[in-house]
N, C-alpha and C. Protein backbone atom coordinates (compact mmCIF):
# COMPACT_ATOMS: atom_id res chain seq x y z
N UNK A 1 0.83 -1.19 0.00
CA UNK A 1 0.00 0.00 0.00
C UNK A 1 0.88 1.26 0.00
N UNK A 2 1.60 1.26 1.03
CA UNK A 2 2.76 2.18 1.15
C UNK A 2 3.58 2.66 -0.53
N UNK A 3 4.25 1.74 -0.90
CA UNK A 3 4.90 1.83 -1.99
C UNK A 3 3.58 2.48 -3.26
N UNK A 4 2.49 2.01 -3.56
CA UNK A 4 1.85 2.63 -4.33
C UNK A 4 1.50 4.02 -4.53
N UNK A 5 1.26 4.56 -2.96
CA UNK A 5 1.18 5.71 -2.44
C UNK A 5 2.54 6.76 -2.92
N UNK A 6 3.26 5.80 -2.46
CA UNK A 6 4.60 6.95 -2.65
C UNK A 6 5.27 7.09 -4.51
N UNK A 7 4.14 6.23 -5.10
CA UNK A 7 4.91 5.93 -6.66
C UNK A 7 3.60 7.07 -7.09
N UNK A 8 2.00 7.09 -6.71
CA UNK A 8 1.59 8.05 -7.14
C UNK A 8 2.00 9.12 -6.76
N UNK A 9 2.52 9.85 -6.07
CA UNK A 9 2.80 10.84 -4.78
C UNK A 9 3.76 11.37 -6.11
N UNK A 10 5.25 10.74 -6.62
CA UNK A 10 6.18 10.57 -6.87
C UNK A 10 5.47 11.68 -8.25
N UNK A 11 5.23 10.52 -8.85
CA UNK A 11 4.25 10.67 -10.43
C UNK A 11 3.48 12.39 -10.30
N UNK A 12 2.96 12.60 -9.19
CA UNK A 12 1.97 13.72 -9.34
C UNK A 12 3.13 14.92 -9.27
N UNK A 13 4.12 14.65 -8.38
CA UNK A 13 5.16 16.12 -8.16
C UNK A 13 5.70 15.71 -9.54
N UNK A 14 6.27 15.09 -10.57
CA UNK A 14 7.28 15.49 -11.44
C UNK A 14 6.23 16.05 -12.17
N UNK A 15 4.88 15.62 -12.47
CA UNK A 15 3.96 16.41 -13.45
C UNK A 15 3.97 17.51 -13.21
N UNK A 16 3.58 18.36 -11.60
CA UNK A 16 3.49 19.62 -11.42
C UNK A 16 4.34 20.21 -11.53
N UNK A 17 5.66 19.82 -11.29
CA UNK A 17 6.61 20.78 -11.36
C UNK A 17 6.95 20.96 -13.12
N UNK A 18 6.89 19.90 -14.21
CA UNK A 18 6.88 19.83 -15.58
C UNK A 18 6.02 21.01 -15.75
N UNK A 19 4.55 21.00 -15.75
CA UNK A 19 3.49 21.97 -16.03
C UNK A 19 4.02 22.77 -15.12
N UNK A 20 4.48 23.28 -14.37
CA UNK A 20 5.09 24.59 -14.04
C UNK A 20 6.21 25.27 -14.76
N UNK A 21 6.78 24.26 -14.96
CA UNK A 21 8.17 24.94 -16.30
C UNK A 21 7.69 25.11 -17.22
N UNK A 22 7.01 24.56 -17.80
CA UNK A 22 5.70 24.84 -19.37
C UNK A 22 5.19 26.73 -19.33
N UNK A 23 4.42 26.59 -17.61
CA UNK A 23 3.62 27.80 -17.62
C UNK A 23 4.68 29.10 -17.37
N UNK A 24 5.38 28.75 -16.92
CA UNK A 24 6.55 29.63 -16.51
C UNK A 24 7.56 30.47 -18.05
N UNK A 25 7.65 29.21 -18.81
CA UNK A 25 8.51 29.26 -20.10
C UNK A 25 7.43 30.06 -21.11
N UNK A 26 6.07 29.80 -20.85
CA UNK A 26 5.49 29.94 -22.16
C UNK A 26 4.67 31.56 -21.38
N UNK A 27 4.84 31.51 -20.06
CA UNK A 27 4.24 33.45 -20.16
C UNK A 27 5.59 34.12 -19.85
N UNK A 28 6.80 33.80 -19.37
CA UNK A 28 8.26 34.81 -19.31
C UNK A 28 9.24 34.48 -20.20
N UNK A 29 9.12 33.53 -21.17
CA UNK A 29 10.51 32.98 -21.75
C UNK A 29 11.18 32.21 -21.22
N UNK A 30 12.57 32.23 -21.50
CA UNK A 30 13.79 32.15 -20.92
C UNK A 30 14.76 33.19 -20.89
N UNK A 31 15.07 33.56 -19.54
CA UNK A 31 16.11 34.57 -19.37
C UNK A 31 17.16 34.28 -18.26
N UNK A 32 18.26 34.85 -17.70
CA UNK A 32 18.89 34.13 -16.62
C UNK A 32 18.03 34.21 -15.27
N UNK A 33 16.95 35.04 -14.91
CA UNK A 33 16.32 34.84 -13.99
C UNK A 33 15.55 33.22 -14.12
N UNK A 34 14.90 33.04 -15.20
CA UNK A 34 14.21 31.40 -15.21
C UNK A 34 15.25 30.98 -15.40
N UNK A 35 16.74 30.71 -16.01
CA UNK A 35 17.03 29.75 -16.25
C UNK A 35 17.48 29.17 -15.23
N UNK A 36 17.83 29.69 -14.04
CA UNK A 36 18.56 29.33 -12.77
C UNK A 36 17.08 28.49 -12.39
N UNK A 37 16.40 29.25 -12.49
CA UNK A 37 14.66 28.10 -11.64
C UNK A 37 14.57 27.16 -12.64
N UNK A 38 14.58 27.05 -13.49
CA UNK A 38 14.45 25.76 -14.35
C UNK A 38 15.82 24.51 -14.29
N UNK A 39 16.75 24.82 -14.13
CA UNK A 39 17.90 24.37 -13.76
C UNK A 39 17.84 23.61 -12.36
N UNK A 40 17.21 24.17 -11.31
CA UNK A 40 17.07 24.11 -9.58
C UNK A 40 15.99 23.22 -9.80
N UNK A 41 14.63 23.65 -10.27
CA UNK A 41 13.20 22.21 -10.31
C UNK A 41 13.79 21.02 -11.34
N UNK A 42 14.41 21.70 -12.48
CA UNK A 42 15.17 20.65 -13.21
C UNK A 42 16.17 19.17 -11.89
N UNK A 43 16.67 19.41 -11.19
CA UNK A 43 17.35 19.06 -10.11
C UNK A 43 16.67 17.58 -9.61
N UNK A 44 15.15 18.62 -9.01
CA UNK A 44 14.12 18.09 -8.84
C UNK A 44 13.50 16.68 -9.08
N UNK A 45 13.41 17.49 -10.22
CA UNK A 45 12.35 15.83 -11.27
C UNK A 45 13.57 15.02 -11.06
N UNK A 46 14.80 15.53 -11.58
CA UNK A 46 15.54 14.05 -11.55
C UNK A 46 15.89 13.23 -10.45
N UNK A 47 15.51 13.95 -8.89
CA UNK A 47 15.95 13.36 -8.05
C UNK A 47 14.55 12.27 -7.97
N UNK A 48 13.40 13.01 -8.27
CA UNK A 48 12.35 12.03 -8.14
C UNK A 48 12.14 10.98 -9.02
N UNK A 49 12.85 11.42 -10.22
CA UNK A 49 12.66 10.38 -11.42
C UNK A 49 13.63 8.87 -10.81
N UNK A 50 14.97 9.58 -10.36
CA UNK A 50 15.64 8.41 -9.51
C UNK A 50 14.70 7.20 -8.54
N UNK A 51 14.10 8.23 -7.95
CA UNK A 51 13.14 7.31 -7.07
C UNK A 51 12.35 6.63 -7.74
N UNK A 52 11.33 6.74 -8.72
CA UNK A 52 10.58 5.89 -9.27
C UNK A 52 11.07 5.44 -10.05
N UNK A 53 12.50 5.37 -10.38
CA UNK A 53 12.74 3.90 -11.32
C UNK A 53 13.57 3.14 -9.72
N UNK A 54 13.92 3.05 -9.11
CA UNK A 54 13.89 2.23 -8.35
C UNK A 54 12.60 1.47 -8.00
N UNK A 55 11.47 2.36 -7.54
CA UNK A 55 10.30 2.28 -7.46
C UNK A 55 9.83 0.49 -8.05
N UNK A 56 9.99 1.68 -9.55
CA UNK A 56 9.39 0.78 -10.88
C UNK A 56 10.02 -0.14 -11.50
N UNK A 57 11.01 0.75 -11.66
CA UNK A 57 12.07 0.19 -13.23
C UNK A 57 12.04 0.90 -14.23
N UNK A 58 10.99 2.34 -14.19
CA UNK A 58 10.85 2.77 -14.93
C UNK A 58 10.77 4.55 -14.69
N UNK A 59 11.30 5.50 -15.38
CA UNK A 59 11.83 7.09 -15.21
C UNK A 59 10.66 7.97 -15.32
N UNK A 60 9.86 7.31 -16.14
CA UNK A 60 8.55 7.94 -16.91
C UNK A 60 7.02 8.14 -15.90
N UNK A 61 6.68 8.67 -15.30
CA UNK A 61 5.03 8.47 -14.99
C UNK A 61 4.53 7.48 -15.91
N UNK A 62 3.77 7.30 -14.81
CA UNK A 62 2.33 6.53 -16.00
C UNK A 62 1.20 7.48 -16.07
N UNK A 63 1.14 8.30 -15.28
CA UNK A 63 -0.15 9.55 -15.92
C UNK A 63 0.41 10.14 -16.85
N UNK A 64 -0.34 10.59 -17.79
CA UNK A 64 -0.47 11.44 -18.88
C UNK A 64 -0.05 12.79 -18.59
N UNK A 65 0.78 13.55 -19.35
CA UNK A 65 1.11 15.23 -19.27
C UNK A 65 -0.03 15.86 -18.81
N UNK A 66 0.27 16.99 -17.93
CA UNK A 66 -0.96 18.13 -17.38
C UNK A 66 -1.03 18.76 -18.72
N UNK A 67 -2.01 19.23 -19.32
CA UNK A 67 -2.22 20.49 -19.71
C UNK A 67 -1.43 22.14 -19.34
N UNK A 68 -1.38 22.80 -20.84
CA UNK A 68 -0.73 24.03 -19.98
C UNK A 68 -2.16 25.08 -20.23
């Protein structure tokens, strides 16, 4: 039960923080103010992506992209 919890948990933060770099990129650009925040949540996903392929075996969610 535990482990499922923490693989959706996992899955829902790399989406939000993805659809946050989307909404972020597509109303300011890229400039050195975002690129340092995209770089830092960039960090992020990969530390979580680490976790769910241990998890899984696999880097990817299984939910579908948010919408921007």
């Amino acid at each position: 039960m535990f482990k499922t919890q923490r693989i959706a948990t996992i899955e829902n933060h790399i989406r939000k923080i993805e659809r946050g770099l989307r909404v972020i990129v597509s109303q300011q650009g890229i400039n050195k103010a975002t690129n340092s925040e995209i770089l830092k949540r960039g960090e992020v996903i990969q530390s979580y992506r680490d976790e769910l392929e241990d998890l899984t075996g696999s880097r990817e969610p299984s939910i579908p992209d948010w919408p921007v």
